[in-house]
N, C-alpha and C. Protein backbone atom coordinates (compact mmCIF):
# COMPACT_ATOMS: atom_id res chain seq x y z
N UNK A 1 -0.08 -12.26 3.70
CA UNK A 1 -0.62 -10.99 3.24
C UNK A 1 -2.02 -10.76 3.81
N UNK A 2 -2.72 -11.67 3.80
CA UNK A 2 -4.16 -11.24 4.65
C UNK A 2 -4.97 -10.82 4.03
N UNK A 3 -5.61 -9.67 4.68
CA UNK A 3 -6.42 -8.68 4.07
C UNK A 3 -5.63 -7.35 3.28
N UNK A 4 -4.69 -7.51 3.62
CA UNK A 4 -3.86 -6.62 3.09
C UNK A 4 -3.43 -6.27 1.61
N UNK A 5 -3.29 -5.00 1.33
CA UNK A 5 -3.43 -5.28 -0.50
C UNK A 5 -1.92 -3.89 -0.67
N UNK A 6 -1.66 -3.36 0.64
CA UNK A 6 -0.49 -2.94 0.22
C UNK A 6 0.67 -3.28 1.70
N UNK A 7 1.74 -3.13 1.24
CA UNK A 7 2.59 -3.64 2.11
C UNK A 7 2.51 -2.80 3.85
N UNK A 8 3.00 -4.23 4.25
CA UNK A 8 2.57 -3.29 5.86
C UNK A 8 4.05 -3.20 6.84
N UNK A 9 4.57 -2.18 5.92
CA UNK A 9 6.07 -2.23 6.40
C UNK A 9 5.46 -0.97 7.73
N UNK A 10 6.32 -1.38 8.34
CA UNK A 10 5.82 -0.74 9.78
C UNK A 10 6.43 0.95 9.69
N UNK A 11 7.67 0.97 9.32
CA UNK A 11 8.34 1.84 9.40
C UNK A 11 7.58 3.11 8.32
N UNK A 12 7.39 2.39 6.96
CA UNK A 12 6.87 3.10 5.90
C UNK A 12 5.43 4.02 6.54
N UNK A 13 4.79 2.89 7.17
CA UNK A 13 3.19 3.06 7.52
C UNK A 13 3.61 4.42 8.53
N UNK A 14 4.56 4.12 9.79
CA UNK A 14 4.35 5.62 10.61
C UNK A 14 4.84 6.86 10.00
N UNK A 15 5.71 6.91 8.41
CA UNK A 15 5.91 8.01 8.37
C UNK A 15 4.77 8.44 7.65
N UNK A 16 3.11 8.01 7.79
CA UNK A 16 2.24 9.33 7.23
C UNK A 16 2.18 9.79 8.02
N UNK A 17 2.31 9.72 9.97
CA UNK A 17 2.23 10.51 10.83
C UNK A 17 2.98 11.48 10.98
N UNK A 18 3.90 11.97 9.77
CA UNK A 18 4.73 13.11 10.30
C UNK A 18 3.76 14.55 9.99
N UNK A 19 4.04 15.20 11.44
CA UNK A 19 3.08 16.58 11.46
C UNK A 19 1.89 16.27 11.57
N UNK A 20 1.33 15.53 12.30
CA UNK A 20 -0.19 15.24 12.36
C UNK A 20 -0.40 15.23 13.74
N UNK A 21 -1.55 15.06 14.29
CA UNK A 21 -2.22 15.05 15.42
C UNK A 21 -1.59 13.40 16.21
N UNK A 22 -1.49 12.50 15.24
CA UNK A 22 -0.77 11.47 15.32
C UNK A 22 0.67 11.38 15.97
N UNK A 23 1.40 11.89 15.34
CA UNK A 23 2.57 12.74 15.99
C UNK A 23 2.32 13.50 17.30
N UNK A 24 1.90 14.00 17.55
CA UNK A 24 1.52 14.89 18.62
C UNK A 24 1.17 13.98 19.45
N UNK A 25 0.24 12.97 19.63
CA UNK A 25 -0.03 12.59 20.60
C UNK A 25 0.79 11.11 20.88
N UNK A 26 1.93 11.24 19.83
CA UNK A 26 2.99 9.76 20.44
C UNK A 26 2.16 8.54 19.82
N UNK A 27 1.38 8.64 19.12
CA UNK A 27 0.98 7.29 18.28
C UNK A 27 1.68 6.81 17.63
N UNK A 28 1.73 5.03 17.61
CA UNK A 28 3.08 4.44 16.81
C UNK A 28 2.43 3.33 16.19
N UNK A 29 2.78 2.97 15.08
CA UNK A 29 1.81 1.81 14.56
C UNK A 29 3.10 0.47 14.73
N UNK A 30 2.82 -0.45 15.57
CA UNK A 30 3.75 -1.45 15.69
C UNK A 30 3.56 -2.88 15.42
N UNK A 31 2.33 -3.49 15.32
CA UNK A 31 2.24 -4.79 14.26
C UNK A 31 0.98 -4.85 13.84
N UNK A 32 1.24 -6.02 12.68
CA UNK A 32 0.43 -6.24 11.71
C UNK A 32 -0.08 -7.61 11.69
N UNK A 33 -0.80 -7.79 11.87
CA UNK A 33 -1.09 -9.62 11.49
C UNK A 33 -1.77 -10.19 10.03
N UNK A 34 -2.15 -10.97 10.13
CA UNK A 34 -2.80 -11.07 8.63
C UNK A 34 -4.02 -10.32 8.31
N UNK A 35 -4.72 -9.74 9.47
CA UNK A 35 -6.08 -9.26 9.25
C UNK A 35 -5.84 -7.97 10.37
N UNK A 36 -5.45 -7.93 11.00
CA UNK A 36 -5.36 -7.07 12.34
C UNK A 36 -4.37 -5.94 12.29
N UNK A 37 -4.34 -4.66 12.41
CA UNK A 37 -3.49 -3.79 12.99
C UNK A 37 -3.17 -3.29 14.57
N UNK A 38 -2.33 -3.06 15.01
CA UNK A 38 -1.76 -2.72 16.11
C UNK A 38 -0.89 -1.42 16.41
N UNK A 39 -1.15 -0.87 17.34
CA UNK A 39 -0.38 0.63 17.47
C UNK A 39 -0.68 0.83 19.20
N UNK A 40 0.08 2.00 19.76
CA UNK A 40 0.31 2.12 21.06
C UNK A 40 0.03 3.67 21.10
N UNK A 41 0.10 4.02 22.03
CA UNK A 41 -0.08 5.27 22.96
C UNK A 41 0.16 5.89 24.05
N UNK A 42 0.92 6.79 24.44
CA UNK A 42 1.54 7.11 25.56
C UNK A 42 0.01 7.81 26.51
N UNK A 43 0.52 6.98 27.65
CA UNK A 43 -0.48 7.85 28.79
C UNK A 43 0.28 8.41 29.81
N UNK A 44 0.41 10.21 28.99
CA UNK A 44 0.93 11.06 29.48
C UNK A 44 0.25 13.32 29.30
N UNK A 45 0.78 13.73 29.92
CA UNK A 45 0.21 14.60 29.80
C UNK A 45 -0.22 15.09 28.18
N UNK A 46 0.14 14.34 27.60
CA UNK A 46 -0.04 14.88 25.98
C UNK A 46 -1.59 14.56 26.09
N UNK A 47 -1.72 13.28 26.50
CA UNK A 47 -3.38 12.16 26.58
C UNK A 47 -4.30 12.12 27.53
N UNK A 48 -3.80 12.91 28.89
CA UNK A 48 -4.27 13.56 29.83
C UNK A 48 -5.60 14.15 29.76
N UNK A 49 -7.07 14.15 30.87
CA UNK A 49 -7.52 14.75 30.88
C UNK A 49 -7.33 15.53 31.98
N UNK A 50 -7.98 16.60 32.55
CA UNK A 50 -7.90 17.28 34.03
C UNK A 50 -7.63 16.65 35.05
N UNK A 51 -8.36 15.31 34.82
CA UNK A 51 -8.30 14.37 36.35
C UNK A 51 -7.27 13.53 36.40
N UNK A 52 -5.84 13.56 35.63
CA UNK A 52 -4.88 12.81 35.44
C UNK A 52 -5.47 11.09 34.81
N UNK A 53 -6.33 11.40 34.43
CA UNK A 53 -6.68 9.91 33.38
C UNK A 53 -6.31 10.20 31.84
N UNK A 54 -6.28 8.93 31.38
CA UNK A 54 -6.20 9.24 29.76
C UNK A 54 -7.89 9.63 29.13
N UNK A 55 -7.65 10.66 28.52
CA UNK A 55 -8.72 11.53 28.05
C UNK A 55 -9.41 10.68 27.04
N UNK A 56 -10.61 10.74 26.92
CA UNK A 56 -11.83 9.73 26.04
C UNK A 56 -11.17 10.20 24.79
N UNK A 57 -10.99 11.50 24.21
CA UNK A 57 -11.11 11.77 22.91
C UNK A 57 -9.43 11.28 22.03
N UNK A 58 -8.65 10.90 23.02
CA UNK A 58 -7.43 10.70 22.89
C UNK A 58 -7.58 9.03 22.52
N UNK A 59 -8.62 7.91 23.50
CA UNK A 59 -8.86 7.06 22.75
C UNK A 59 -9.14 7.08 21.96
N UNK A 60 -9.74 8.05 21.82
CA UNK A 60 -10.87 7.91 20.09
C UNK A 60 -10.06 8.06 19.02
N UNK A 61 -9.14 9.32 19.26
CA UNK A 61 -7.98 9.52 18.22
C UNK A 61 -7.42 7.90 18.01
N UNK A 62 -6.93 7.16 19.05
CA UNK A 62 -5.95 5.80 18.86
C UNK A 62 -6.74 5.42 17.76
N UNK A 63 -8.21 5.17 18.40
CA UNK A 63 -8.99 3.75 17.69
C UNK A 63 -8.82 4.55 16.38
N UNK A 64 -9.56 5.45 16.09
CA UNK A 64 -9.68 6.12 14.57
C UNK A 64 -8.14 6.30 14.12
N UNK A 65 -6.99 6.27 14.19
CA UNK A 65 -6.09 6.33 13.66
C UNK A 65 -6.04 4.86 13.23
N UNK A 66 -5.36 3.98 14.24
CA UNK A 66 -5.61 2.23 14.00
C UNK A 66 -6.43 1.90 12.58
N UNK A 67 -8.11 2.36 12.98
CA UNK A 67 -8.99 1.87 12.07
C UNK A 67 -8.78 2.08 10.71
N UNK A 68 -8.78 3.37 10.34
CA UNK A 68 -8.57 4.41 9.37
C UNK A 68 -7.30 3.77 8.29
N UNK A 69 -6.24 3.96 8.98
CA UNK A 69 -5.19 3.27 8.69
C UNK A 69 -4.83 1.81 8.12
N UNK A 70 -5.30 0.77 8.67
CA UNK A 70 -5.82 -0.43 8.38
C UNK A 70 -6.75 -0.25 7.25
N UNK A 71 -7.72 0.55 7.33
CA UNK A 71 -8.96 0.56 6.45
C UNK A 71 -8.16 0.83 4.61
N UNK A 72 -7.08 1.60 5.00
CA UNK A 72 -6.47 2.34 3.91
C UNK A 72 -5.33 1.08 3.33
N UNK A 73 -4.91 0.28 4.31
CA UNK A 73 -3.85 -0.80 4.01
C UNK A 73 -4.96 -2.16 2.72
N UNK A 74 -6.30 -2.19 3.07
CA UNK A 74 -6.74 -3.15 2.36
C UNK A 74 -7.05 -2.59 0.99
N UNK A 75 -6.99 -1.64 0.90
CA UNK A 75 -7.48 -0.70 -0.64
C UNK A 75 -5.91 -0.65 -1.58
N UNK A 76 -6.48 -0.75 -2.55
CA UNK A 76 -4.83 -0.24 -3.53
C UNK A 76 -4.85 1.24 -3.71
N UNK A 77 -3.83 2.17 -3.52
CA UNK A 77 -3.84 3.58 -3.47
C UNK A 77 -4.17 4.31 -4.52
N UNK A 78 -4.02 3.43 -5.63
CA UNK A 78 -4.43 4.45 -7.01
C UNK A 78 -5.66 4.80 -7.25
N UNK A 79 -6.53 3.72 -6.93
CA UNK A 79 -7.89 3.66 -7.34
C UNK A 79 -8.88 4.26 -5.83
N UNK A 80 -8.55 3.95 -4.49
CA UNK A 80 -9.22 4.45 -3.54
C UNK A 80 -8.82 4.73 -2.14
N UNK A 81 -9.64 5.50 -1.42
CA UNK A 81 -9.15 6.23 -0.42
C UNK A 81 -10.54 5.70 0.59
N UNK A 82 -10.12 5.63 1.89
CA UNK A 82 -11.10 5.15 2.72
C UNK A 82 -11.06 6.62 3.82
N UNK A 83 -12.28 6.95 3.95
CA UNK A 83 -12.64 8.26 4.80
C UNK A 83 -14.08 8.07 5.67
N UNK A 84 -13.59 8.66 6.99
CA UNK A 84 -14.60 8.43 8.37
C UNK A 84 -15.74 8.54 8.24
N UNK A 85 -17.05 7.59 8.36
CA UNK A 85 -18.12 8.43 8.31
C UNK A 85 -18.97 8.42 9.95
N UNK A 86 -18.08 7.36 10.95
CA UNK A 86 -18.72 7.57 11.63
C UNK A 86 -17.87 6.25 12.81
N UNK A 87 -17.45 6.83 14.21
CA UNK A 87 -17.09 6.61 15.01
C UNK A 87 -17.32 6.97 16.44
N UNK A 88 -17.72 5.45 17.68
CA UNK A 88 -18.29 5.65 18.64
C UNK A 88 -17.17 4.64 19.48
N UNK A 89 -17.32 4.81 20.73
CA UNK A 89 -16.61 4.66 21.76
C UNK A 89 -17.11 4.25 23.06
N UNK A 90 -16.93 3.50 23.40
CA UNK A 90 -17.32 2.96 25.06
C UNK A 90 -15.80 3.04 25.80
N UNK A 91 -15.88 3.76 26.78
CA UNK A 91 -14.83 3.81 27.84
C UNK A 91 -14.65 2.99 29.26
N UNK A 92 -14.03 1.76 29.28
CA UNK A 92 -14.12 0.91 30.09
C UNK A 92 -13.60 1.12 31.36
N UNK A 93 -12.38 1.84 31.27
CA UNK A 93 -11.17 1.60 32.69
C UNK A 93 -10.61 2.85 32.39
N UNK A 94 -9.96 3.82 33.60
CA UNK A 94 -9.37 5.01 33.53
C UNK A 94 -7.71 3.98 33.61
N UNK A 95 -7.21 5.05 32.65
CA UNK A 95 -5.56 4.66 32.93
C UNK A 95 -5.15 5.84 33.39
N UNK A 96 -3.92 6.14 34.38
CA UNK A 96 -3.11 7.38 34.41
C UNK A 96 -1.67 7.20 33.99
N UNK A 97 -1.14 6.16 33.69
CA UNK A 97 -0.05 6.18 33.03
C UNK A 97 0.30 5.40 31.95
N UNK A 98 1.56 5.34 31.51
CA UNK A 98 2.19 4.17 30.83
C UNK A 98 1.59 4.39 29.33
N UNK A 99 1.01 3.15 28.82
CA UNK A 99 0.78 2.87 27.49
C UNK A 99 -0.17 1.97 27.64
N UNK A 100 -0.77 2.39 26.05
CA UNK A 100 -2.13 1.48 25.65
C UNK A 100 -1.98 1.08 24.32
N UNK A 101 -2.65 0.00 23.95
CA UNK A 101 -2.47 -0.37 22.95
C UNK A 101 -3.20 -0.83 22.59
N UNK A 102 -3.78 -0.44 20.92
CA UNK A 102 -5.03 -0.59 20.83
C UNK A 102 -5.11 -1.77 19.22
N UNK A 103 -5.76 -2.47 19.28
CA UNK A 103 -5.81 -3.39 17.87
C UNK A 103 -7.52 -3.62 16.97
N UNK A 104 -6.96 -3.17 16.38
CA UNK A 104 -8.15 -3.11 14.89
C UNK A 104 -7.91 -4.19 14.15
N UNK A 105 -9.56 -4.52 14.15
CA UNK A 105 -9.86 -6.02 13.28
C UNK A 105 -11.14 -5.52 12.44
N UNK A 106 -10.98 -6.19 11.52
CA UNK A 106 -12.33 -5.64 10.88
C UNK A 106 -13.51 -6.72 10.71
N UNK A 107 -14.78 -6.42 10.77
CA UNK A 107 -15.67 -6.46 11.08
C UNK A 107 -16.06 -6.90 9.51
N UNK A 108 -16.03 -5.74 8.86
CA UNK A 108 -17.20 -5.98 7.76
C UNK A 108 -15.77 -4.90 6.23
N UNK A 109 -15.89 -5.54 5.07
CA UNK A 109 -15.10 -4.92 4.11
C UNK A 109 -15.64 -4.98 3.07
N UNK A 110 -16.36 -4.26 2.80
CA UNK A 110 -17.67 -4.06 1.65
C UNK A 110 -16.85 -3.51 0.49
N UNK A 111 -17.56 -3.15 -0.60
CA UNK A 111 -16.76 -2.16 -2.17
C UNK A 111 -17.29 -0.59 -1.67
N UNK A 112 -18.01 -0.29 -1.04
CA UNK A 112 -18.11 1.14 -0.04
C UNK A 112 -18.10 1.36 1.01
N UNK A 113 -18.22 0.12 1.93
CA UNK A 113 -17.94 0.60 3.18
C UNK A 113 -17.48 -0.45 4.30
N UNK A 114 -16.72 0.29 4.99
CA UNK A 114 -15.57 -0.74 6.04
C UNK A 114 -16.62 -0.68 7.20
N UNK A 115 -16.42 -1.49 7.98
CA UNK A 115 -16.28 -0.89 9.62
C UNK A 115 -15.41 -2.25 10.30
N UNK A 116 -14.32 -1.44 11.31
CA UNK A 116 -13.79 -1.92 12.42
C UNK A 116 -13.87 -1.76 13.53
N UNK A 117 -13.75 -3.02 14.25
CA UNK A 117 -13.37 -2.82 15.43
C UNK A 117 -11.76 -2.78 16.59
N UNK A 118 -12.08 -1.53 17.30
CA UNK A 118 -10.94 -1.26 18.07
C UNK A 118 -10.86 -1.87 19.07
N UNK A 119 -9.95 -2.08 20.12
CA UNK A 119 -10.10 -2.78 21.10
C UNK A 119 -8.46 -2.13 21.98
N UNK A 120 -9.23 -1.19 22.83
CA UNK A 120 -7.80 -0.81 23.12
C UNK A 120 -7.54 -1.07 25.00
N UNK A 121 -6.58 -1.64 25.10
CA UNK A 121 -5.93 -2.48 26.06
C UNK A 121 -5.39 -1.83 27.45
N UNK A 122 -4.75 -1.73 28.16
CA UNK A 122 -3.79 -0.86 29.49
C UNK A 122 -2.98 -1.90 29.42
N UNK A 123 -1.39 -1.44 30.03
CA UNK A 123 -0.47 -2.91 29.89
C UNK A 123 -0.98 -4.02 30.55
N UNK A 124 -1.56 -4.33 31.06
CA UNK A 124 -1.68 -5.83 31.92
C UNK A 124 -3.08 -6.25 30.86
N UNK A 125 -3.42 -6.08 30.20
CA UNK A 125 -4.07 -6.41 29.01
C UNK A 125 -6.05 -6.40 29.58
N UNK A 126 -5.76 -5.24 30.28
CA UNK A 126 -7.20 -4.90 30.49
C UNK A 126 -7.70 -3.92 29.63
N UNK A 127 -8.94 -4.09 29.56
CA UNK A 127 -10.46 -3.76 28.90
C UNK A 127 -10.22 -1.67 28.65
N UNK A 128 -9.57 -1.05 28.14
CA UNK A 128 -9.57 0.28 28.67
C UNK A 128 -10.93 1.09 27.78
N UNK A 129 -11.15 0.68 26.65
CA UNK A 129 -11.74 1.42 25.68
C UNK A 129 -12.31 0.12 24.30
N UNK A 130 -13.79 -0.06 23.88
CA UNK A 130 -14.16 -0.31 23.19
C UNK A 130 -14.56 0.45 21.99
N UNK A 131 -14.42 0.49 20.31
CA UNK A 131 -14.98 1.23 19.62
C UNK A 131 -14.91 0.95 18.48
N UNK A 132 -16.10 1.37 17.82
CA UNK A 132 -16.56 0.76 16.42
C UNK A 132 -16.27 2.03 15.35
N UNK A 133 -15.53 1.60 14.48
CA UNK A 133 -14.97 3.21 13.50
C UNK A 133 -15.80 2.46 12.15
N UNK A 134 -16.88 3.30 10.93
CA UNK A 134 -17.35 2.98 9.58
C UNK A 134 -16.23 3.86 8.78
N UNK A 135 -16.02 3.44 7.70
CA UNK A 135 -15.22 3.80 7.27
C UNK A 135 -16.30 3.84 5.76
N UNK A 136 -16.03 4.66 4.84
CA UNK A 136 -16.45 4.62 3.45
C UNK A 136 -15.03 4.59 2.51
N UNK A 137 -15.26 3.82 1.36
CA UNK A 137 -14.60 3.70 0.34
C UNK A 137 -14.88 4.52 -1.04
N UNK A 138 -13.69 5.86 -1.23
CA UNK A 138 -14.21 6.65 -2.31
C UNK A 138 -12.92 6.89 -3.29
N UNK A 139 -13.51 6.83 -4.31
CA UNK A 139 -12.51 6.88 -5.77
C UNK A 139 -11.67 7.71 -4.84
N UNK A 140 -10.66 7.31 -5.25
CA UNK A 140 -9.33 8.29 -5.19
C UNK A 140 -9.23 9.91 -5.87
N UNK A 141 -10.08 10.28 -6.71
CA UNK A 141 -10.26 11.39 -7.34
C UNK A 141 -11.26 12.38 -6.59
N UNK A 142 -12.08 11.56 -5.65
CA UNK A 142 -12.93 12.12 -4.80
C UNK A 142 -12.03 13.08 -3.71
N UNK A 143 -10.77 12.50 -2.91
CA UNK A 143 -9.89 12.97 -2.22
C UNK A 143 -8.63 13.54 -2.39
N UNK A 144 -8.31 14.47 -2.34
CA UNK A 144 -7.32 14.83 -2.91
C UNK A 144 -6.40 14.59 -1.73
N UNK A 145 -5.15 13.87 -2.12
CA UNK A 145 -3.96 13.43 -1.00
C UNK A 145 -3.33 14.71 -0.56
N UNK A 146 -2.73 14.89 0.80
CA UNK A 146 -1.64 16.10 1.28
C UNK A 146 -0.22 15.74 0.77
């Protein structure tokens, strides 16, 4: 179980992506370790910038989905909700195709505030994108769920 405080059924976890920006851009959440999350990303015109590379803000989406997500797996749902307060990005390597895959570990898991780190990959397991997502921890009454 890990850090984990609700189950990390893989299948359960991608259907909050239905109708989201998540969806849209082919994000898939595919393993879990005891402390770590994992998810992928198509590098395709969805993730595209002008210059046929995968677009910075499209990493950013991965890492902040990954983070976010994870951040929300260590909390119990009744009592709290974990929400962005602040996410940065270093861009290492242009990709133009295929898939990336990015894995969130966390750093720091406070009673208000998370932060992780992303670490997102190109298949041959190079350097594509570094980034640090804070996360805050707020009553569940603070957020109202969709």
């Amino acid at each position: 179980m890990g850090i984990w405080q609700q189950d990390t059924d893989l299948a359960r976890i991608d259907t909050w992506s239905a109708n989201t920006l998540m969806e849209a851009l082919g994000i898939r959440i595919t393993e879990a370790g005891e402390d770590w999350l994992r998810g992928t990303m198509p590098v395709d015109g969805r993730t595209h910038q002008p210059y046929g590379l995968l677009h910075g803000g499209a990493s950013v989406a991965l890492a902040e989905t990954l983070g976010s997500t994870a951040a929300m797996l260590t909390l119990d749902p009744a009592k709290f909700r974990a929400v962005g307060l602040e996410i940065n990005a270093n861009h290492i390597r242009g990709v133009r195709d295929g898939t990336v895959t990015g894995t969130a570990k966390a750093l720091h898991l406070g009673r208000s505030t998370q932060v992780w780190e992303i670490r997102i990959e190109d298949e041959r397991q190079r350097l594509v994108c570094v980034s640090r997502l804070t996360m805050a921890v707020v009553p569940v009454d603070m957020v109202a769920a969709r």
